[in-house]
N, C-alpha and C. Protein backbone atom coordinates (compact mmCIF):
# COMPACT_ATOMS: atom_id res chain seq x y z
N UNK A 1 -34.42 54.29 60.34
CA UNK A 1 -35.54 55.19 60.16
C UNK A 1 -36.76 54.38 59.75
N UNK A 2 -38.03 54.24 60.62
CA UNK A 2 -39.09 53.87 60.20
C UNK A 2 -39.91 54.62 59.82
N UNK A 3 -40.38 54.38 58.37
CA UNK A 3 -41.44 55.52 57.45
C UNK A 3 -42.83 55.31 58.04
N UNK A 4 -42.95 54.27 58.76
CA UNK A 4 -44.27 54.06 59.26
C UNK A 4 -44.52 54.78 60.53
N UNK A 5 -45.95 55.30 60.85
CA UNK A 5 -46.04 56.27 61.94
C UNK A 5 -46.16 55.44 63.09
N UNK A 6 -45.62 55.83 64.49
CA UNK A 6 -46.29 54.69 65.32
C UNK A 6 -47.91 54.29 65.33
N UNK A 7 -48.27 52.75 65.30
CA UNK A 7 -49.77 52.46 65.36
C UNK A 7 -50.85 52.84 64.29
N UNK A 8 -50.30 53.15 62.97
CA UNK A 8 -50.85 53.18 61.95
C UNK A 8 -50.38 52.70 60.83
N UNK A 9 -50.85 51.78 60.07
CA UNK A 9 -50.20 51.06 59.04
C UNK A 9 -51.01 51.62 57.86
N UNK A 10 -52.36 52.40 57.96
CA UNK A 10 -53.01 51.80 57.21
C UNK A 10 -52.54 53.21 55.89
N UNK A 11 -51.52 53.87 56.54
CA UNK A 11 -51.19 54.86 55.53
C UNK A 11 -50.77 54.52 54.57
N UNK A 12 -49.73 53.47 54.27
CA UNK A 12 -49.01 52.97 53.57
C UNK A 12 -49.88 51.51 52.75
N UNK A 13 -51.20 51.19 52.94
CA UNK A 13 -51.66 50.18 52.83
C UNK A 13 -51.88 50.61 50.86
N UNK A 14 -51.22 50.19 49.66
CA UNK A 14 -52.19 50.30 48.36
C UNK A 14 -50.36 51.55 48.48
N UNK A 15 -49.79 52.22 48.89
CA UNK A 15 -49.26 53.59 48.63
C UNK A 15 -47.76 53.12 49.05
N UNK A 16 -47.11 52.13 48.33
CA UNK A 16 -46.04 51.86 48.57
C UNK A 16 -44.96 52.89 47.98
N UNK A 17 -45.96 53.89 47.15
CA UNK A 17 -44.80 55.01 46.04
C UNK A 17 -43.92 56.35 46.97
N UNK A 18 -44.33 55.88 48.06
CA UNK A 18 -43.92 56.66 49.36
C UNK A 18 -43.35 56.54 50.33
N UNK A 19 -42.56 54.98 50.27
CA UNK A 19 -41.63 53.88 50.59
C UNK A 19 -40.10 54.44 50.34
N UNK A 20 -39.10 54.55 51.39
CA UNK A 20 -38.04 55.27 50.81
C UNK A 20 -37.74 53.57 50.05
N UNK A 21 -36.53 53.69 48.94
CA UNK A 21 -35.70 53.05 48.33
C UNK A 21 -34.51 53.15 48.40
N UNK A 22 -33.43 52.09 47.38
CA UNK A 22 -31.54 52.73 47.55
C UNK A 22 -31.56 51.63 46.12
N UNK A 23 -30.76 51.45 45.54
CA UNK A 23 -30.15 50.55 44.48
C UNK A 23 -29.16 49.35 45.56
N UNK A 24 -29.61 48.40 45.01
CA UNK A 24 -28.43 47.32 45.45
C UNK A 24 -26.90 47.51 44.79
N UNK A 25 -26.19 47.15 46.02
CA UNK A 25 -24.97 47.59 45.88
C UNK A 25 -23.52 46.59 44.84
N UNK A 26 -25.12 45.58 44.09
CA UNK A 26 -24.12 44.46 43.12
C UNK A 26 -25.19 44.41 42.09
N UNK A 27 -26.21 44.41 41.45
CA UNK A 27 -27.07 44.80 40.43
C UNK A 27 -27.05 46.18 40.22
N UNK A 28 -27.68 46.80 40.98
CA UNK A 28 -28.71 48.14 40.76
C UNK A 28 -29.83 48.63 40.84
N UNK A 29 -30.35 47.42 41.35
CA UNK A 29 -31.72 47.08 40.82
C UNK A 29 -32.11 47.76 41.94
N UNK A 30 -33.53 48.62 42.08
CA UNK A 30 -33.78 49.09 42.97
C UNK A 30 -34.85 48.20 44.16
N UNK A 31 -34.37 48.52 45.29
CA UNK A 31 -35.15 47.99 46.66
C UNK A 31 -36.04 48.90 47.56
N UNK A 32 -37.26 48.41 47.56
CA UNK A 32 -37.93 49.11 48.46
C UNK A 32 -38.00 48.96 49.94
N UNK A 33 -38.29 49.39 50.94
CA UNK A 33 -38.02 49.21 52.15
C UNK A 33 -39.44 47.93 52.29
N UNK A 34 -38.96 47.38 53.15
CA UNK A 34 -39.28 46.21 54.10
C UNK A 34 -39.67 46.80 55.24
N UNK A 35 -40.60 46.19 55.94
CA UNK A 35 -41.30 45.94 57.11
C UNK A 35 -39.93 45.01 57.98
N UNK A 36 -39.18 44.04 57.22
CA UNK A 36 -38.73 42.79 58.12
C UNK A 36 -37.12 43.96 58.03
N UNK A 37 -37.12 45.00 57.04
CA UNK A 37 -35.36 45.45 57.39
C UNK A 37 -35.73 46.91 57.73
N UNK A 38 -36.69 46.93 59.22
CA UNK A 38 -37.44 48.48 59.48
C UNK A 38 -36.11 48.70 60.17
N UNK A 39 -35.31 47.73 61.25
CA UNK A 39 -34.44 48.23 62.73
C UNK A 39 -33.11 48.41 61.76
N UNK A 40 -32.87 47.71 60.65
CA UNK A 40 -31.92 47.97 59.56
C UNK A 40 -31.58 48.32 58.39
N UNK A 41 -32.43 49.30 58.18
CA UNK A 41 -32.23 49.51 56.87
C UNK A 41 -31.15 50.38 56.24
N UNK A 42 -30.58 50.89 56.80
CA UNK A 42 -29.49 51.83 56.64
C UNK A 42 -28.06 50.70 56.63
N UNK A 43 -28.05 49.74 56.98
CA UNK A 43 -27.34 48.93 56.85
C UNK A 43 -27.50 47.77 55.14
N UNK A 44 -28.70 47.24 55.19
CA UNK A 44 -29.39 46.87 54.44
C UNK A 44 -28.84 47.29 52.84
N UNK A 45 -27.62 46.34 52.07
CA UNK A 45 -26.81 46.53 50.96
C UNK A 45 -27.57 45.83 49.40
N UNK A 46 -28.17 44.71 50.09
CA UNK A 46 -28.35 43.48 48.81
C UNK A 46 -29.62 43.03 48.51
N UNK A 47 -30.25 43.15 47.24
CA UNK A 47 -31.89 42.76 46.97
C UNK A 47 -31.92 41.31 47.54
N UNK A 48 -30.84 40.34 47.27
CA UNK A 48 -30.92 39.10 47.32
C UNK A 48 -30.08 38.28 47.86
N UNK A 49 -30.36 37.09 48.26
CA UNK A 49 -29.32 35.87 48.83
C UNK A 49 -28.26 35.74 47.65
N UNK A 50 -28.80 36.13 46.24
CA UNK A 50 -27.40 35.50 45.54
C UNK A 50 -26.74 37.35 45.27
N UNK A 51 -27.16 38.31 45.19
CA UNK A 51 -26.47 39.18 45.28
C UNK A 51 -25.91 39.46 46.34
N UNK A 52 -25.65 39.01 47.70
CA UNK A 52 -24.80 38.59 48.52
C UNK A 52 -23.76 37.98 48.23
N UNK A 53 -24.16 37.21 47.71
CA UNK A 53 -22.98 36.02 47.57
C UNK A 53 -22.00 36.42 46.40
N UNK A 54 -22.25 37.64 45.24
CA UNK A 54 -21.48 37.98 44.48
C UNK A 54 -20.76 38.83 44.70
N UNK A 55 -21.31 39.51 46.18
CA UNK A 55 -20.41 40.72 46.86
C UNK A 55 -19.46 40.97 46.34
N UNK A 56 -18.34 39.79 46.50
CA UNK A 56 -17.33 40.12 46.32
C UNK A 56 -16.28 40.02 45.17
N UNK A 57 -17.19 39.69 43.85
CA UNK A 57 -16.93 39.98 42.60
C UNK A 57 -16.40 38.40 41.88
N UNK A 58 -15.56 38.05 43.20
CA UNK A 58 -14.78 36.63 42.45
C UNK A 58 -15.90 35.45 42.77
N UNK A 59 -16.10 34.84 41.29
CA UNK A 59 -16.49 33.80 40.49
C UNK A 59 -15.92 32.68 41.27
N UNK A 60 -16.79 31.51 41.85
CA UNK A 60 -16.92 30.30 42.09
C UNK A 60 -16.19 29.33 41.01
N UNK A 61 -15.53 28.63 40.80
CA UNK A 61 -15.00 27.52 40.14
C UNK A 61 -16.02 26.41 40.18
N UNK A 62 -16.65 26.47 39.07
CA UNK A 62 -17.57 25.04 38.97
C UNK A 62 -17.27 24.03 38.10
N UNK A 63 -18.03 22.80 38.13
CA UNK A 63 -18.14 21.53 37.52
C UNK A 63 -18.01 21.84 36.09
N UNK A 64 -16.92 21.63 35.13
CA UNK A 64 -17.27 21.86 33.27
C UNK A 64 -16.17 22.85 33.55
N UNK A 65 -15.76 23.64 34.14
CA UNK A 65 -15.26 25.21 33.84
C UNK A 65 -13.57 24.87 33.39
N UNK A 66 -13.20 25.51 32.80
CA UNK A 66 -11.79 25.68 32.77
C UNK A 66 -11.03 25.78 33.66
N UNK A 67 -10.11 24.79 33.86
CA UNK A 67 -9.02 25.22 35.75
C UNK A 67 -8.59 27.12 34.74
């Protein structure tokens, strides 16, 4: 779903409070829609590259850590 009308941007220009949103699905934190995730946003799960990467709950084993 694109909130933008065809060939007019300038609705949304200053009036982002009219932007649908969703909570990320590993913070919470809320996300506003993108221009770059218009063809996907309904797909579109994670604010970030590292909330991706925590998807899936299990913790990386690093350098110092306890085996």
């Amino acid at each position: 779903m694109d909130p933008t009308p065809a060939g007019s941007r300038r609705g949304h220009r200053g009036n982002k409070a009219s932007l649908p949103s969703k909570p990320c699905a590993v913070c919470g934190r809320t996300m506003s829609w993108r221009r770059a995730w218009a063809k996907h946003w309904n797909e579109v799960r994670y604010c970030s590259a590292a909330c991706r990467r925590r998807k899936s709950g299990a913790r990386r084993h690093e350098p110092g850590d306890a085996p």
